[in-house]
Protein backbone atom coordinates (compact mmCIF):
# COMPACT_ATOMS: atom_id res chain seq x y z
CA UNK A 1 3.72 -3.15 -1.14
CA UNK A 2 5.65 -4.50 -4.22
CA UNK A 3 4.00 -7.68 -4.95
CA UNK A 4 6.54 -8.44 -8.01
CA UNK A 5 9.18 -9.55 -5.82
CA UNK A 6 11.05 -10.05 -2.69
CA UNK A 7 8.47 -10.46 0.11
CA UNK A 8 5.87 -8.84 -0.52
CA UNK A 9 5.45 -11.37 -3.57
CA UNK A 10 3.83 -13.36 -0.86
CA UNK A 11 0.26 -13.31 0.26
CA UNK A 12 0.95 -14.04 3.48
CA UNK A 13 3.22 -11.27 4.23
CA UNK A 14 0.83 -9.10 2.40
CA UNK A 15 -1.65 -9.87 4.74
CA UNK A 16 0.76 -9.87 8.19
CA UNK A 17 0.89 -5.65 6.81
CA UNK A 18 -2.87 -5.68 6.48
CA UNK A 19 -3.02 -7.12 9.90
CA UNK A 20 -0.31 -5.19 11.71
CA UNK A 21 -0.21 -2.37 10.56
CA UNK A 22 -1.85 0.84 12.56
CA UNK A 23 -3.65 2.70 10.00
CA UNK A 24 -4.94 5.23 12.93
CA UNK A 25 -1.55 6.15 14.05
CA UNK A 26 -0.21 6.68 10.65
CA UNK A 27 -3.00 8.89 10.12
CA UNK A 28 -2.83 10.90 12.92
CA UNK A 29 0.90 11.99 12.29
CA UNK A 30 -0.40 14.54 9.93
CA UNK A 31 -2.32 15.68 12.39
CA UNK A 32 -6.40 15.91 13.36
CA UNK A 33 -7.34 17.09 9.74
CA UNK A 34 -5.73 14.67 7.74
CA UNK A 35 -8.42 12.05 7.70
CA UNK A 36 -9.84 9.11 8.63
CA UNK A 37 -8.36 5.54 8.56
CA UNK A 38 -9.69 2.20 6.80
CA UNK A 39 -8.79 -0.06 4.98
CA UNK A 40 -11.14 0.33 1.98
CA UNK A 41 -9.11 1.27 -1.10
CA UNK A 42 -12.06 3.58 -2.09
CA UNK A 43 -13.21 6.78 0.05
CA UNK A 44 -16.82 7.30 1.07
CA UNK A 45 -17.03 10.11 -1.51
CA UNK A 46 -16.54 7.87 -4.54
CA UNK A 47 -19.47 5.45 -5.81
CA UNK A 48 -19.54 1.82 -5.08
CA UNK A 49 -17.34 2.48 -1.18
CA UNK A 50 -18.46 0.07 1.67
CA UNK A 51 -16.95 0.29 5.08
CA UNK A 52 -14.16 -2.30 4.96
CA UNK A 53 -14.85 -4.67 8.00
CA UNK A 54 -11.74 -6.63 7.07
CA UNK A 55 -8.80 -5.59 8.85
CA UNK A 56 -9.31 -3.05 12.01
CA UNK A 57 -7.49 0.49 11.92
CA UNK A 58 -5.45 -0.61 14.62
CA UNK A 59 -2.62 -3.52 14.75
CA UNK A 60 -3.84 -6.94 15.36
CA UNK A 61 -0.22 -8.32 16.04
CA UNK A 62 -1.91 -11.57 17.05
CA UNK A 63 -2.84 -12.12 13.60
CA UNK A 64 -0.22 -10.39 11.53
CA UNK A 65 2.76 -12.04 13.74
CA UNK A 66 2.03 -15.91 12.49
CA UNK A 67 1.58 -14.54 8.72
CA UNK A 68 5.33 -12.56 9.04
CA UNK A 69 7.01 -15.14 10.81
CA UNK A 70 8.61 -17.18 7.67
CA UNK A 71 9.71 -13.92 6.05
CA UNK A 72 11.23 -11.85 9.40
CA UNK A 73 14.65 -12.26 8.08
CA UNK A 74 13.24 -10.93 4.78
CA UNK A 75 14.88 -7.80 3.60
CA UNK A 76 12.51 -4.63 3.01
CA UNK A 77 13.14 -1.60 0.92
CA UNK A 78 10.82 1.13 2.52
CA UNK A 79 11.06 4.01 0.50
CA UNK A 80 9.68 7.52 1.97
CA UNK A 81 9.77 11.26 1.33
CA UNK A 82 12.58 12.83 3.51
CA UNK A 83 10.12 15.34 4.92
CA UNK A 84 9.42 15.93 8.23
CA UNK A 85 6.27 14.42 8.25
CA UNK A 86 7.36 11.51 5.50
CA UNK A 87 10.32 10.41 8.29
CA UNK A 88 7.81 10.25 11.52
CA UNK A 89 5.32 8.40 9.11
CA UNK A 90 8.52 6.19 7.84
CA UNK A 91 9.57 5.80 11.75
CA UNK A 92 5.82 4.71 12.63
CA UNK A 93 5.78 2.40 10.19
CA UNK A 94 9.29 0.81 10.29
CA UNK A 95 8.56 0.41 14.07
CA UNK A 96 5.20 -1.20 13.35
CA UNK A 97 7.00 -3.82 10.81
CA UNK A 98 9.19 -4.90 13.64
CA UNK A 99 6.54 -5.46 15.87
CA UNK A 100 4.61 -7.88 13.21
CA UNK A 101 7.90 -8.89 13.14
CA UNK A 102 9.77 -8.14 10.19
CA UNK A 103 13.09 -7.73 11.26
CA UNK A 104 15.14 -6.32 8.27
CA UNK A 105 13.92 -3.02 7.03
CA UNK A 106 16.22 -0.72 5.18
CA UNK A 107 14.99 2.64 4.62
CA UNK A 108 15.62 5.09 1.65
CA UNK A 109 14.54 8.77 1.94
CA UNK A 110 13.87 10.69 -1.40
CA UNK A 111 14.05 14.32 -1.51
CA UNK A 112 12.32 14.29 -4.47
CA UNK A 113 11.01 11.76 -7.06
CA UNK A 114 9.89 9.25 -5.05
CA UNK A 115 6.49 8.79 -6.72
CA UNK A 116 8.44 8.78 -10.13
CA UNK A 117 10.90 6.39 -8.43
CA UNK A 118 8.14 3.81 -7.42
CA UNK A 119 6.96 4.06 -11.01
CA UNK A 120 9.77 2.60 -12.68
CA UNK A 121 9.30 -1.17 -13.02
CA UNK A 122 11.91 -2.97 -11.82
CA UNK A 123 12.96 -0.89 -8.90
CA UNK A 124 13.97 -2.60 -5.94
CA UNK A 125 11.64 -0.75 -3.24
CA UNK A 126 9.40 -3.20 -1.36
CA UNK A 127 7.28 -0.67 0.84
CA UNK A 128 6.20 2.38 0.74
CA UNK A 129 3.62 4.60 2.17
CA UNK A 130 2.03 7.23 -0.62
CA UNK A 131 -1.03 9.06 -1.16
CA UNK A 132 -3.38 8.67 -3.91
CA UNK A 133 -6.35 11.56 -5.22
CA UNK A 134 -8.87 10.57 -7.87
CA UNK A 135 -9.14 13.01 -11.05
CA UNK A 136 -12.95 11.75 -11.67
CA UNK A 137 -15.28 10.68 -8.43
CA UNK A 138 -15.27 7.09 -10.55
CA UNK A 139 -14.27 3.69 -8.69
CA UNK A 140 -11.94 3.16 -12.06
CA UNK A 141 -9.97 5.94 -10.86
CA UNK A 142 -9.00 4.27 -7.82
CA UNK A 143 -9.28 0.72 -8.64
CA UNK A 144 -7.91 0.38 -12.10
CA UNK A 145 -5.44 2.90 -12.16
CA UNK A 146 -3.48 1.81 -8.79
CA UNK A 147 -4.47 -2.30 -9.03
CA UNK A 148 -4.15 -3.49 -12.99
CA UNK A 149 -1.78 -5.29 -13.96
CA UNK A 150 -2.46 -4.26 -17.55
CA UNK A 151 -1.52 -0.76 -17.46
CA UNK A 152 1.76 -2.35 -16.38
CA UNK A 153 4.56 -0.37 -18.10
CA UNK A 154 8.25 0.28 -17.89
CA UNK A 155 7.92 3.95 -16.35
CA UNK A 156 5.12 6.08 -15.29
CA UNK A 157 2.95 3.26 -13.71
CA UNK A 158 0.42 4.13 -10.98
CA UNK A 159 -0.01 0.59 -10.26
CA UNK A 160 3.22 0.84 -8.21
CA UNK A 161 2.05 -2.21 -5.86
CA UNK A 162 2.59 -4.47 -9.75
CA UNK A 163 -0.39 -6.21 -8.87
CA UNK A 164 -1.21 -8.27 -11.75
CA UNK A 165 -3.85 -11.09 -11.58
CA UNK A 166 -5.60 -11.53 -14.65
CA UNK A 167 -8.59 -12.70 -12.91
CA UNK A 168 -8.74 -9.42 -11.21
CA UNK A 169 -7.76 -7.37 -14.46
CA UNK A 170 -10.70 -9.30 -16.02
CA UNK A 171 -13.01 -8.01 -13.29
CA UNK A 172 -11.92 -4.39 -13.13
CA UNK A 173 -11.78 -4.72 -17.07
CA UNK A 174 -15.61 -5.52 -16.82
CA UNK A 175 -16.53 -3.59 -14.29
CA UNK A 176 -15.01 -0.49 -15.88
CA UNK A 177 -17.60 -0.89 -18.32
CA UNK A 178 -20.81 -1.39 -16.33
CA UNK A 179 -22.76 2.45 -15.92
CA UNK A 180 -24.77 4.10 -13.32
């Protein structure tokens, strides 16, 4: 989710996703090797990964429905690969955002590029749904590279969501040098 603008900018909306959103299902498209759901940012190969308890792997529409209602009119920019599997994940997932509530998703299908389009700062996607691999089993690798706002650039960013918070770039700043 873009958190730069539009409205994803806003917590709340954020969290309505986080709540809403069925993290099994989406998984499951790619069939009964793809993985395992959760809502951790880390896996449970790399160091430092705790179960996340937070939000269940399964829509909690209860929750995520009060948190989307101000922004249902919202427009959304959901980007996805044009593959087979990136359109049934896109369809999932745009039929998921209705149910929290979000009424006005557009959807743009890339051929090609899209993780080069997302990088671009300035773009006007809103959501998208993308996979992530670690070069180093190292929290930084996850953390860091995909959350701070200081490796914020005008192409080429990782950090696609544009979080930038510089209490959290502070944090993963310092935690990126603690060892062991």
């Amino acid at each position: 989710m873009n958190n730069s603008k539009g409205v994803f900018k806003n917590t709340n909306a954020r969290k309505a996703v986080a709540w809403g959103i069925g993290r099994n299902a989406l998984v499951n498209v790619r069939g009964p090797r793809a993985g395992h759901a959760q809502c951790s940012l880390l896996t449970p190969a790399i160091p430092g990964y705790k179960r996340c308890k937070a939000y269940g792997n399964n829509p909690n529409l209860a929750k995520a429905r009060p948190l989307a209602a101000p922004h249902g009119g919202d427009q959304i920019n959901f980007w996805y690969t044009a593959s087979t599997t990136g359109t049934q994940i896109q369809q999932l997932a745009t039929a998921q955002l209705n149910a929290m509530g979000f009424r006005n998703v557009q959807t743009r299908p890339f051929q090609s590029g899209l993780f080069s389009a997302l990088g671009r700062r300035g773009n006007d996607y809103d959501f998208a749904i993308v996979g992530w691999a670690a070069d180093f089993p190292d929290p930084y690798d996850y953390v860091n590279k995909l959350l701070s706002g200081e490796t914020i650039q005008d192409v080429q960013n990782n950090n696609t969501a544009y979080f930038n918070n510089p209490t959290a770039n502070r944090l993963m700043r310092k935690a990126a040098g603690m060892k062991g």
